[in-house]
N, C-alpha and C. Protein backbone atom coordinates (compact mmCIF):
# COMPACT_ATOMS: atom_id res chain seq x y z
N UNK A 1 -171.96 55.73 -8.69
CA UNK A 1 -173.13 54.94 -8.92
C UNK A 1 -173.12 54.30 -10.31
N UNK A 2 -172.73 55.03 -11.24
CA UNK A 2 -172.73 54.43 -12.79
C UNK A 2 -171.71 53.31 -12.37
N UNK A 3 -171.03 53.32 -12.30
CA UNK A 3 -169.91 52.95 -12.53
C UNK A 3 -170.28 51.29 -11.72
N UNK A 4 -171.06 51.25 -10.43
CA UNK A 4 -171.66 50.08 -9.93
C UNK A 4 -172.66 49.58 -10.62
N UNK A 5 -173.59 50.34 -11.39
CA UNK A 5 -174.38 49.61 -12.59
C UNK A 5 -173.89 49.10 -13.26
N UNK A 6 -172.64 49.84 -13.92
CA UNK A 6 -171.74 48.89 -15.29
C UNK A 6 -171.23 47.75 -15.15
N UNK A 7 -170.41 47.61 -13.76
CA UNK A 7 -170.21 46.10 -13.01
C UNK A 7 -171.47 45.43 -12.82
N UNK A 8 -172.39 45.65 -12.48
CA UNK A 8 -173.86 44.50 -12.42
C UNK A 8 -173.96 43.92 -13.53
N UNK A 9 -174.42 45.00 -14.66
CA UNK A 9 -175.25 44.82 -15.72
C UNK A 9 -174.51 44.60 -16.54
N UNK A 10 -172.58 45.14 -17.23
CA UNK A 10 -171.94 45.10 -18.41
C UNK A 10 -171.84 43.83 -18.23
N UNK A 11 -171.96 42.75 -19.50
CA UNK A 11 -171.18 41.90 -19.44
C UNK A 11 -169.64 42.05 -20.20
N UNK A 12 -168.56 42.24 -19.16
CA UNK A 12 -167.46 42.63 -19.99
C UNK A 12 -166.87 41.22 -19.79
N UNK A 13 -167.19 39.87 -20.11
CA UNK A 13 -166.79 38.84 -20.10
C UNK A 13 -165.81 38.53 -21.38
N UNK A 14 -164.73 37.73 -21.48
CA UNK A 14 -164.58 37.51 -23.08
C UNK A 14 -165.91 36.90 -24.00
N UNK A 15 -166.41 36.10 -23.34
CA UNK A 15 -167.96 35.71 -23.94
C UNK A 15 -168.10 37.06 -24.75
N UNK A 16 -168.50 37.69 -23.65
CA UNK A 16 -169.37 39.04 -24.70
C UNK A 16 -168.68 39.90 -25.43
N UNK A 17 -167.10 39.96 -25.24
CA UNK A 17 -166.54 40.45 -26.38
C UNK A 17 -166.30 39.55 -27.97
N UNK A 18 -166.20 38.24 -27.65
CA UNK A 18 -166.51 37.38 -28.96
C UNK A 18 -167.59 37.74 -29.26
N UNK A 19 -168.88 37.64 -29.03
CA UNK A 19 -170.01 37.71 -29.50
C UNK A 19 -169.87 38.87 -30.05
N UNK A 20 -169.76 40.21 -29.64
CA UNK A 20 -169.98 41.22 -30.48
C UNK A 20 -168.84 41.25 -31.40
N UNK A 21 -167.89 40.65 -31.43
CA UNK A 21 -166.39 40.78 -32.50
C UNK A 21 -167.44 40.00 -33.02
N UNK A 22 -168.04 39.27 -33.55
CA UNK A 22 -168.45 38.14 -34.27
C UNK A 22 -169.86 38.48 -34.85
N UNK A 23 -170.64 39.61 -34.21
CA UNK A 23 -171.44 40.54 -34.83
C UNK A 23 -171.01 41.47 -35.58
N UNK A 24 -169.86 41.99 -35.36
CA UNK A 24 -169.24 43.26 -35.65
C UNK A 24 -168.43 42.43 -37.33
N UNK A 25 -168.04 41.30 -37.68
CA UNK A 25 -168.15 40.57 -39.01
C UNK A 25 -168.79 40.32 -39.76
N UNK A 26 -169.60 39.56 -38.78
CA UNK A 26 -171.08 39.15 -39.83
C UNK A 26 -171.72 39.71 -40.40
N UNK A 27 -171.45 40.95 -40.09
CA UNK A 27 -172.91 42.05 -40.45
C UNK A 27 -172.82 41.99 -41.99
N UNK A 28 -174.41 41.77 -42.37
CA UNK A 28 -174.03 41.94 -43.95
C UNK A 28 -175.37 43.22 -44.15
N UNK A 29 -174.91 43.40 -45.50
CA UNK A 29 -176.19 44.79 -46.08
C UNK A 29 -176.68 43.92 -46.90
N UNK A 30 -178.16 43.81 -46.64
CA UNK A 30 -179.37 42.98 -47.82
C UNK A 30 -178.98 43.95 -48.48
N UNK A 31 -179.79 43.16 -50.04
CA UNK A 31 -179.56 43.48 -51.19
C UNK A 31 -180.28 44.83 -50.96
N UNK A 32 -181.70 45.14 -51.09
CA UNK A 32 -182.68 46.18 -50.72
C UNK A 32 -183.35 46.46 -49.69
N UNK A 33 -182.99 46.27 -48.43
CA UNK A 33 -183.98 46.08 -47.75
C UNK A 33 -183.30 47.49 -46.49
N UNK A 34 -182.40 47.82 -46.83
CA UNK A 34 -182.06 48.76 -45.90
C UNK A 34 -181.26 49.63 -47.04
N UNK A 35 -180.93 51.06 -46.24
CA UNK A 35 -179.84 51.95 -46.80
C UNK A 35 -178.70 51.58 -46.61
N UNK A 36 -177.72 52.44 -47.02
CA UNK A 36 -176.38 52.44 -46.90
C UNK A 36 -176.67 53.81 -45.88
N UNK A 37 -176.71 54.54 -45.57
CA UNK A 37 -176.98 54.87 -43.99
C UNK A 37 -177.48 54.05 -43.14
N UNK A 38 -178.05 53.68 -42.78
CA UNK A 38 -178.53 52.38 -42.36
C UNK A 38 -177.46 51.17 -41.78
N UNK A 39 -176.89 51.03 -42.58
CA UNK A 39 -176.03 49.51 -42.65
C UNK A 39 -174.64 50.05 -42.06
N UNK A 40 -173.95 51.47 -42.42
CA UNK A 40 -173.35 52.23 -41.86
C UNK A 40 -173.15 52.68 -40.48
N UNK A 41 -174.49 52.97 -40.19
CA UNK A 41 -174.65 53.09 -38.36
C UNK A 41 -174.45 52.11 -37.91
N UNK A 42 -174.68 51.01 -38.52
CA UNK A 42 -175.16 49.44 -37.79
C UNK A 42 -173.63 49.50 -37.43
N UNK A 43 -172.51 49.23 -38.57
CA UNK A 43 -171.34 48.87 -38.45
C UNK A 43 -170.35 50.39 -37.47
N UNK A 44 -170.63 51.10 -37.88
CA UNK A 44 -170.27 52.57 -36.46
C UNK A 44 -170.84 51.61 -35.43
N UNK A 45 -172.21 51.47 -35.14
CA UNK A 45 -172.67 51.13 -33.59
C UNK A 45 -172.04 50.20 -32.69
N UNK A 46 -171.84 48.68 -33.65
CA UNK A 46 -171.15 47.68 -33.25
C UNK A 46 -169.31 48.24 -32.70
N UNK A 47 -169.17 48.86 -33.89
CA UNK A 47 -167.75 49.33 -33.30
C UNK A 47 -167.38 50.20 -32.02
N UNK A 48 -168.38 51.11 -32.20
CA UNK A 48 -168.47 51.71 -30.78
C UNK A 48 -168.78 51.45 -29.71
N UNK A 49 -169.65 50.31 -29.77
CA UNK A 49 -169.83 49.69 -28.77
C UNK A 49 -168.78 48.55 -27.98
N UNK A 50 -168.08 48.13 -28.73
CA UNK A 50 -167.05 47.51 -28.83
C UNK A 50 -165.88 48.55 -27.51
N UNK A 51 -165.48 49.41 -28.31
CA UNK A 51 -165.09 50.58 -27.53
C UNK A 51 -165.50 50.79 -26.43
N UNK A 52 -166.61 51.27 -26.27
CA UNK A 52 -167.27 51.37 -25.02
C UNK A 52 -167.36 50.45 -23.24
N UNK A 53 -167.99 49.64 -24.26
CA UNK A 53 -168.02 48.23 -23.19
C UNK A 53 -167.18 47.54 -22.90
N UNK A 54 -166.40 47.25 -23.87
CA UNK A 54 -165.01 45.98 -23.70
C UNK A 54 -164.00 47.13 -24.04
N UNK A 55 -163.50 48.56 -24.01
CA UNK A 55 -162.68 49.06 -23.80
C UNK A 55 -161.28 48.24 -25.38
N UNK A 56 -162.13 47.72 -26.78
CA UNK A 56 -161.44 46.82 -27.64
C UNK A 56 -162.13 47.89 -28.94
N UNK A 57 -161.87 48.84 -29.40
CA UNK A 57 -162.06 49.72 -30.58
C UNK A 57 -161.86 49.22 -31.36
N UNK A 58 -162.16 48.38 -32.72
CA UNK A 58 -161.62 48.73 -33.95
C UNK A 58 -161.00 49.79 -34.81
N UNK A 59 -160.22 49.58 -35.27
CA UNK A 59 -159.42 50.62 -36.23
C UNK A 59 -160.12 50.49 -37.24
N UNK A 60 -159.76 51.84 -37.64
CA UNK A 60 -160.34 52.43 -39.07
C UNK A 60 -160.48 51.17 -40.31
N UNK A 61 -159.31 50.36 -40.24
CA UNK A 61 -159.10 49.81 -41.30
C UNK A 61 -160.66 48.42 -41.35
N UNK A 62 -160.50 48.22 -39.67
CA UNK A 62 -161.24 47.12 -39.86
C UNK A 62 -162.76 47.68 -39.96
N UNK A 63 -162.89 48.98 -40.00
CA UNK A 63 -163.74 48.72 -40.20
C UNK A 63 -164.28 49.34 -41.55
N UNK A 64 -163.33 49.58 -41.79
CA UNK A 64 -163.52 49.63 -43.74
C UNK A 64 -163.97 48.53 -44.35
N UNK A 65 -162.81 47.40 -43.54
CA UNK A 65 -163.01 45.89 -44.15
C UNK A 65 -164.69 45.30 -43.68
N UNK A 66 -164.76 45.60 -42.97
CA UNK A 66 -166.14 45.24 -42.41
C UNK A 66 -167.24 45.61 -43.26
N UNK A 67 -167.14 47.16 -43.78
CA UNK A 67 -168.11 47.57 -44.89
C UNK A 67 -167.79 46.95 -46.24
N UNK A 68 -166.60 46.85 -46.33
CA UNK A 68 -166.75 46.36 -48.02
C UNK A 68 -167.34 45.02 -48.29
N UNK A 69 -166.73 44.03 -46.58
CA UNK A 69 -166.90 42.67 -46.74
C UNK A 69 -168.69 42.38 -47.14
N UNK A 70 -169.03 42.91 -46.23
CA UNK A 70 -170.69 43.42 -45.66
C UNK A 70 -171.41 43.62 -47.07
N UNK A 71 -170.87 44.39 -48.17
CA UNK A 71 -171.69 44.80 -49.46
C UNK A 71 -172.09 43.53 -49.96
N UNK A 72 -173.34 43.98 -50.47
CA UNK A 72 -173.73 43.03 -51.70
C UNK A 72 -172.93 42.87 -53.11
N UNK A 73 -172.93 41.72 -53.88
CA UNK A 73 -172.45 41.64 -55.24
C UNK A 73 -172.30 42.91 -55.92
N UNK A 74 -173.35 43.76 -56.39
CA UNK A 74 -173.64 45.35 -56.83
C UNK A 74 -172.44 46.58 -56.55
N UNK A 75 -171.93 45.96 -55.40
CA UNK A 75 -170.81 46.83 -55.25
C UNK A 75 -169.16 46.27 -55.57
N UNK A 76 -169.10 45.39 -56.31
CA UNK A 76 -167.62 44.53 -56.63
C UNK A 76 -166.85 45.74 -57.16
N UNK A 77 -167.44 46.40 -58.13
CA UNK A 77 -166.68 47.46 -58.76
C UNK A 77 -166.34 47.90 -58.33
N UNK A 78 -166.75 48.85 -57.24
CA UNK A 78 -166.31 50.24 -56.28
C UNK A 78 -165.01 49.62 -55.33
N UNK A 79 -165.41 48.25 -55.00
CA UNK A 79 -164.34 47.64 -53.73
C UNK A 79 -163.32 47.74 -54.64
N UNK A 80 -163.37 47.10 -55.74
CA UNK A 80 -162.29 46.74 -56.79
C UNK A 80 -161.42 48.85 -56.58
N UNK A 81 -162.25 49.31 -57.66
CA UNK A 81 -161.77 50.88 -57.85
C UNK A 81 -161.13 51.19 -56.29
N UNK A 82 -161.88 50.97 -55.08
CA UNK A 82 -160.88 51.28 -54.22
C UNK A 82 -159.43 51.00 -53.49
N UNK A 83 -159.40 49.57 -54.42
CA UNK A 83 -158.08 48.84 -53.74
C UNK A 83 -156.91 49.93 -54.53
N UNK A 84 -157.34 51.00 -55.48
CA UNK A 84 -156.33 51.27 -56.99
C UNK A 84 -156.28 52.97 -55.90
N UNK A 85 -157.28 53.18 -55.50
CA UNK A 85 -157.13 54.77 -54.71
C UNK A 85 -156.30 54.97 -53.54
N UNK A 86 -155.42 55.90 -53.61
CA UNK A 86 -154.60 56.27 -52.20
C UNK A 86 -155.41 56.47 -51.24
N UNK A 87 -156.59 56.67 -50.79
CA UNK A 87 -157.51 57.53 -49.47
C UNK A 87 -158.02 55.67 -49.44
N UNK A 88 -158.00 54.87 -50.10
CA UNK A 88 -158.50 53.77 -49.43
C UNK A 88 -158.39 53.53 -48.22
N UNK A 89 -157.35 53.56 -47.08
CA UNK A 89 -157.83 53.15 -45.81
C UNK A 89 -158.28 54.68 -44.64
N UNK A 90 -158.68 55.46 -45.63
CA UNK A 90 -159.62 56.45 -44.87
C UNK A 90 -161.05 56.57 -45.00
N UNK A 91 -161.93 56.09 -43.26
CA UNK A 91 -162.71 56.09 -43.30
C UNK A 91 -164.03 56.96 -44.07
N UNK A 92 -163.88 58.25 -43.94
CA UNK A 92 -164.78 59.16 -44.47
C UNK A 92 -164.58 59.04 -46.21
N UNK A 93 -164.05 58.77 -46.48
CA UNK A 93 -163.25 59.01 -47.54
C UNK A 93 -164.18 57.62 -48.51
N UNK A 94 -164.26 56.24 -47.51
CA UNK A 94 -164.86 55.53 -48.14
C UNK A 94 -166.02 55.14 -48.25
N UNK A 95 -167.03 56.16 -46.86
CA UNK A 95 -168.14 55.78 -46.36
C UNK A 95 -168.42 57.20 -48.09
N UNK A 96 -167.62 58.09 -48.09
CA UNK A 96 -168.49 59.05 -48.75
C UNK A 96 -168.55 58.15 -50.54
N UNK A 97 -167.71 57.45 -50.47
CA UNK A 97 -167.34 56.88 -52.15
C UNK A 97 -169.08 55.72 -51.55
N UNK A 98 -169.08 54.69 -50.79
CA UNK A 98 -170.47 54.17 -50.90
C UNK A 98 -171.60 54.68 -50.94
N UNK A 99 -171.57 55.65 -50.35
CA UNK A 99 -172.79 56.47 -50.20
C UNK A 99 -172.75 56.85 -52.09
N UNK A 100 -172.06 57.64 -52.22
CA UNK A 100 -172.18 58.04 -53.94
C UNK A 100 -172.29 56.76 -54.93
N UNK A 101 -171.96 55.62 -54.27
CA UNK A 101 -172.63 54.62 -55.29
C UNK A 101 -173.56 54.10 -55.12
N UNK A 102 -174.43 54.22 -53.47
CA UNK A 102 -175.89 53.84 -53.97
C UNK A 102 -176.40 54.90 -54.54
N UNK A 103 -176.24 56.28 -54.52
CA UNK A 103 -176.64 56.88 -55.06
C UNK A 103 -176.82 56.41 -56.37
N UNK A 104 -176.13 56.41 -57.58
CA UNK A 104 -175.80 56.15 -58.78
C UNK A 104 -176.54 54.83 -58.94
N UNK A 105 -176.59 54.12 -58.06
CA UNK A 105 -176.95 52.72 -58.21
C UNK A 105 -178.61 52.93 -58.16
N UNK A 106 -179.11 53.69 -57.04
CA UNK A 106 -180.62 54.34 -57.34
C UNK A 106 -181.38 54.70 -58.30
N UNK A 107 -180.13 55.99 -58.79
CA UNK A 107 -180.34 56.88 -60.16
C UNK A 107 -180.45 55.72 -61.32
N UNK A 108 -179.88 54.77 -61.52
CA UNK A 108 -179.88 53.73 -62.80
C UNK A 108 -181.08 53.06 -62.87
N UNK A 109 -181.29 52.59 -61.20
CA UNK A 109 -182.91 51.57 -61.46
C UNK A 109 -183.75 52.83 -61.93
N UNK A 110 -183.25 53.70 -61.34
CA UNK A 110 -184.92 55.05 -61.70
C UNK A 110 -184.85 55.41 -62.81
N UNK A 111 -184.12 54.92 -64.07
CA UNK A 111 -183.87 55.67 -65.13
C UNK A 111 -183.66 57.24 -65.12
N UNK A 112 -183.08 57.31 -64.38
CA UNK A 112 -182.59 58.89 -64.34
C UNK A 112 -180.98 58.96 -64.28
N UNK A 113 -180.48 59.68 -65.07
CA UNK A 113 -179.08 59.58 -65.77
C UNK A 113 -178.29 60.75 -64.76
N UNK A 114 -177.13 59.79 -64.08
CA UNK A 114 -176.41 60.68 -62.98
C UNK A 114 -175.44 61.84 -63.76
N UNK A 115 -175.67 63.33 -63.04
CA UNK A 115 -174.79 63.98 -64.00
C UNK A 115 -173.68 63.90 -64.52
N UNK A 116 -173.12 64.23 -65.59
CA UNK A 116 -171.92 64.02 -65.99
C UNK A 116 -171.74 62.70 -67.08
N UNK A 117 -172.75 61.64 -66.68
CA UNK A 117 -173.15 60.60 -67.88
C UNK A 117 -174.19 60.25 -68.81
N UNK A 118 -173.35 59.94 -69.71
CA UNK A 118 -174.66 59.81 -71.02
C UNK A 118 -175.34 57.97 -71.32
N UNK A 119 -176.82 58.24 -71.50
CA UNK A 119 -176.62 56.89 -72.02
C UNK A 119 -176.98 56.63 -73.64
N UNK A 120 -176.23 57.30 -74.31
CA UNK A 120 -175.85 57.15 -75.46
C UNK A 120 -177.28 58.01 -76.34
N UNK A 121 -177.45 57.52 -77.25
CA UNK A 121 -178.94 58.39 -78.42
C UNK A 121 -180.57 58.67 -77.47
N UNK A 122 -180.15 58.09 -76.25
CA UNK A 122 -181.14 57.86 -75.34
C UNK A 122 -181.22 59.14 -74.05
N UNK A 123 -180.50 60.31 -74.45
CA UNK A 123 -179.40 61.15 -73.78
C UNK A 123 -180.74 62.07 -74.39
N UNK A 124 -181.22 62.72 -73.31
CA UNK A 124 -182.00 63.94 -73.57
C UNK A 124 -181.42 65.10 -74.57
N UNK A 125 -180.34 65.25 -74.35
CA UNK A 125 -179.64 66.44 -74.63
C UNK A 125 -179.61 66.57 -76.01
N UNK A 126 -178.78 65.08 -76.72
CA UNK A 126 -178.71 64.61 -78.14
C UNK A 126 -179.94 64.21 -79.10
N UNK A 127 -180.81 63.85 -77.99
CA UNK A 127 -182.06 62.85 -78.70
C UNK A 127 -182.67 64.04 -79.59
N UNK A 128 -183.06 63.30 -80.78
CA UNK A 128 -184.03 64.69 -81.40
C UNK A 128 -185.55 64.97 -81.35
N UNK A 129 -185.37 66.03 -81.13
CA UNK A 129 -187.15 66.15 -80.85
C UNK A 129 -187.89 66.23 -81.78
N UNK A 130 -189.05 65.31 -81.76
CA UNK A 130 -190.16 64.83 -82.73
C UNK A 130 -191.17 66.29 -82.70
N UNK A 131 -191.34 66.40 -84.24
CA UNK A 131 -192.40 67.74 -84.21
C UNK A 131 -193.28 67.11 -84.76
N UNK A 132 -194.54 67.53 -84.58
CA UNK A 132 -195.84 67.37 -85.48
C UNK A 132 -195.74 67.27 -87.04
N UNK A 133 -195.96 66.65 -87.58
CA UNK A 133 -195.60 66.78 -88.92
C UNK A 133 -196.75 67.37 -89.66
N UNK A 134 -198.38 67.85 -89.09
CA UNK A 134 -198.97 68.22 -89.54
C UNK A 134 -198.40 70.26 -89.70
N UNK A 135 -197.19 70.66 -89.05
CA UNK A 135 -197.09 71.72 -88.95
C UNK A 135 -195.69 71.86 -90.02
N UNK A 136 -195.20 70.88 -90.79
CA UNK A 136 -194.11 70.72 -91.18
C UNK A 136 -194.61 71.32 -92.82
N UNK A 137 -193.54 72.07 -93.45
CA UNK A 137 -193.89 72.36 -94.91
C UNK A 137 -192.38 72.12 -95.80
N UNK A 138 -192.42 71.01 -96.37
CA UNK A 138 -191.72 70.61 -97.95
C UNK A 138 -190.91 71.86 -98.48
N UNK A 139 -189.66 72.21 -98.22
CA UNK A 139 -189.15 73.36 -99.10
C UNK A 139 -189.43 72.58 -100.48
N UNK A 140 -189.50 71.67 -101.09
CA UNK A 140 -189.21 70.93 -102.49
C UNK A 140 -190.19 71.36 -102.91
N UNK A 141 -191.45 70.96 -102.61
CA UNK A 141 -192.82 70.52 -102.95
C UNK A 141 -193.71 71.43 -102.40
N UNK A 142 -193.62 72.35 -101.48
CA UNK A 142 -194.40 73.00 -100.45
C UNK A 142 -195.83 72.33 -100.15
N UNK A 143 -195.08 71.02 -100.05
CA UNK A 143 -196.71 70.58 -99.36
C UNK A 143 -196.77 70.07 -98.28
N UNK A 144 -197.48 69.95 -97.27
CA UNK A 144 -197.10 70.18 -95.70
C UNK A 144 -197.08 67.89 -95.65
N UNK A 145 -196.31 67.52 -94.21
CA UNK A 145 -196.38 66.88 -93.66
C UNK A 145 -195.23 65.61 -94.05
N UNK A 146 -193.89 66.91 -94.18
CA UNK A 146 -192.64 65.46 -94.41
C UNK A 146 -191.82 67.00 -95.00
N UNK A 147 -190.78 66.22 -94.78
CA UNK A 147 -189.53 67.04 -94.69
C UNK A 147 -188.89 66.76 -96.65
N UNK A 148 -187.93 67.78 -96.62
CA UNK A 148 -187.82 67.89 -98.20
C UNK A 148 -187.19 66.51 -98.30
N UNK A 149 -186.17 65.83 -97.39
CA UNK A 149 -185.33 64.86 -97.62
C UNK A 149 -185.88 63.37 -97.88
N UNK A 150 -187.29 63.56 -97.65
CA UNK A 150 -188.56 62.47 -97.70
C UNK A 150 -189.67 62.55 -98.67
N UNK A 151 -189.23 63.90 -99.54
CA UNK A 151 -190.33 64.65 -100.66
C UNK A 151 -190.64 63.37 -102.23
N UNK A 152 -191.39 62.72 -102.18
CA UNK A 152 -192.22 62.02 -103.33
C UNK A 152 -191.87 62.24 -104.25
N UNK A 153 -191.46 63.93 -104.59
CA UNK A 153 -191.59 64.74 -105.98
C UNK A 153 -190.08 64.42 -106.46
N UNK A 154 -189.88 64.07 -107.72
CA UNK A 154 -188.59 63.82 -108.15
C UNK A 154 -188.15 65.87 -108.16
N UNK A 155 -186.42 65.45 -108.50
CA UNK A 155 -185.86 66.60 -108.90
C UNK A 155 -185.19 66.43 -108.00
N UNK A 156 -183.96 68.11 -107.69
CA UNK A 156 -182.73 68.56 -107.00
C UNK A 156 -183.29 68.96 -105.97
N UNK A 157 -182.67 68.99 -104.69
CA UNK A 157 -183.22 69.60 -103.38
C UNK A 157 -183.16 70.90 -103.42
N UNK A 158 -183.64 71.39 -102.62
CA UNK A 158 -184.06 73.59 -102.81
C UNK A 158 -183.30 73.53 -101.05
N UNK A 159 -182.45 74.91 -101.15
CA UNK A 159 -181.95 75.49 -100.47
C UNK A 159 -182.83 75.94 -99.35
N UNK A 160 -182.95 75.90 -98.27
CA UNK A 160 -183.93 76.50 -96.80
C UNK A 160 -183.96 77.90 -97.33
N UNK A 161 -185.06 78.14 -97.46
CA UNK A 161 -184.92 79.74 -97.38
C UNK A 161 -184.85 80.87 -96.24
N UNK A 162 -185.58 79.68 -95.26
CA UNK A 162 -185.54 80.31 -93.71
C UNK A 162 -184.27 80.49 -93.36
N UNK A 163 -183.27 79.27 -93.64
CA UNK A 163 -181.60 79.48 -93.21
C UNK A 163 -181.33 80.75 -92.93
N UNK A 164 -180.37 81.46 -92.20
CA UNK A 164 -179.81 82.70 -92.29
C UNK A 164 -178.78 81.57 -92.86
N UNK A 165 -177.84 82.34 -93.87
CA UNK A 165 -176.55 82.46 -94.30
C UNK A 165 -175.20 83.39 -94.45
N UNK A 166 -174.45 83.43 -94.07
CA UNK A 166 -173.35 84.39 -93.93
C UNK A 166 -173.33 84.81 -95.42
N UNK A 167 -173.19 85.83 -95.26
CA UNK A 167 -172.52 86.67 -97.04
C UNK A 167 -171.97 86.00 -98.04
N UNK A 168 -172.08 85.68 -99.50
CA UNK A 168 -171.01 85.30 -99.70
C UNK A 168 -169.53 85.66 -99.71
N UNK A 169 -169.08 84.53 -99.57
CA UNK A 169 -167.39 85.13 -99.03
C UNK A 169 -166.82 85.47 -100.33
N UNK A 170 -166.42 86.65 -100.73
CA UNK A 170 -165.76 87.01 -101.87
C UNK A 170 -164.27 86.27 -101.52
N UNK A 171 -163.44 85.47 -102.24
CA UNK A 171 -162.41 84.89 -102.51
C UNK A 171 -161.16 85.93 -101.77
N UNK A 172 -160.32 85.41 -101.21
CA UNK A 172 -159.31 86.39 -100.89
C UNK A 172 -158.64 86.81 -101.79
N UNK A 173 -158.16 88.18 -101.87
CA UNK A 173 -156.92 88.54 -102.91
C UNK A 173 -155.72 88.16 -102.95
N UNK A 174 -155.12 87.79 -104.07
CA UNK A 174 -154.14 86.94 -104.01
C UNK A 174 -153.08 87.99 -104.41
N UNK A 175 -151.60 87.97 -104.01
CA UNK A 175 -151.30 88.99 -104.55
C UNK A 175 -150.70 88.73 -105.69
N UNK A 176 -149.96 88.99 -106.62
CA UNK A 176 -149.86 88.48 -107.83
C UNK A 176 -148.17 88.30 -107.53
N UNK A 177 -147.45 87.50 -107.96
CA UNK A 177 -145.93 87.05 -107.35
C UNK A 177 -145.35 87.14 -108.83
N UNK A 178 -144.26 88.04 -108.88
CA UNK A 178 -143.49 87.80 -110.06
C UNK A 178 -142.34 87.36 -109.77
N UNK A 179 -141.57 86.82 -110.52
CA UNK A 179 -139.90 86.23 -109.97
C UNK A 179 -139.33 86.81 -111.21
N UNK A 180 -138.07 87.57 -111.29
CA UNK A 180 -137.36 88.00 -112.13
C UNK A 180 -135.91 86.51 -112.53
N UNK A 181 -135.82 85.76 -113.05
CA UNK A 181 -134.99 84.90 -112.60
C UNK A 181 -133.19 85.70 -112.89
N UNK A 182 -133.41 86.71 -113.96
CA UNK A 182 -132.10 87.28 -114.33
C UNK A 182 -131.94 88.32 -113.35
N UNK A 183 -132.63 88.64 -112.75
CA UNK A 183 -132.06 89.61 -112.00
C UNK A 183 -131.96 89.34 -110.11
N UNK A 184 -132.68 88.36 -110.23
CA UNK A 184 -132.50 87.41 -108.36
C UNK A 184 -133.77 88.43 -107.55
N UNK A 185 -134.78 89.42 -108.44
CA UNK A 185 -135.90 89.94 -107.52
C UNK A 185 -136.51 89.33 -107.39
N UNK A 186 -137.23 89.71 -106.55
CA UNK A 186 -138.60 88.58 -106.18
C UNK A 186 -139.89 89.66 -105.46
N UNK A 187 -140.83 90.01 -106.17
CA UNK A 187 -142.51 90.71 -106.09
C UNK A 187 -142.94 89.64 -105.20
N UNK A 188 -143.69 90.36 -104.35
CA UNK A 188 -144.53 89.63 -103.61
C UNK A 188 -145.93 90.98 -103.34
């Protein structure tokens, strides 16, 4: 019985295999308006369907080419970086590298910094944290609200007293070296 529906209803004409080869190209990913899951299935669906109906699969490759062709401007880099990678004509391999660059590409509009990169003095980690300066006290001057290196008061800067400091280091012993030159000894 299926099989007499598929003859009614498939059109397995060449017509309808151009048309979907010719969908299965065109397909492009708007700039924002969909995911990269999204745009992914689209290009799986077309291919499989392809398969299915007209018994005409695309290969892996084309349909790599199909996703890269398909990207917006935003992704030149990654296509570029992938022509230089050995796993380039493996599918998973490239759906997982797009997927990790909208990611990254997300993380940037959101101002949120993808792990592993810095964006320079602007870097949580490095940035310095602002204290109250009403809680701040002058080793120079001991007068509250600015640091000694900003102190009004002329003179030499004063040592932190809060610092911990290691011991002083008593000098190493040296041992004292004599050279006999008449006799060829040598003290150490």
């Amino acid at each position: 019985m299926w099989a007499r529906l598929k003859e009614m209803y498939q059109s397995s004409s060449l017509g309808g295999v151009v048309v979907t080869w010719r969908q299965f190209y065109a397909l492009r990913k708007p700039d924002d308006a969909s995911t990269m899951r999204t745009h992914i299935a689209a290009v799986r669906g077309l291919a499989e369907k392809l398969g299915r109906l007209y018994n005409d699969k695309p290969s892996d490759a084309q349909i790599i080419a199909t996703l890269l062709m398909s990207l917006p401007s935003a992704y030149d880099t990654l296509i570029i970086s992938l022509d230089s990678h050995p796993e380039r004509d493996n599918l998973e391999f490239v759906i997982g590298r797009l997927l990790a660059e909208e990611h990254r590409q997300e993380a940037e509009i959101n101002g949120v910094i993808p792990y592993g990169q810095s964006l320079g003095p602007t870097n949580a980690m490095t940035a310095r944290v602002r204290r109250d300066r009403s809680q701040i006290t002058c080793f120079k001057c001991r007068k509250v609200g600015h640091f000694q290196n900003e102190c009004p008061e002329p003179g030499p800067l004063v040592e932190n007293p809060f610092r911990s400091t290691p011991e002083a280091a008593t000098p190493p012993v040296i041992a004292a070296t004599a050279i006999t030159h008449a006799t060829n000894s040598y003290t150490f």
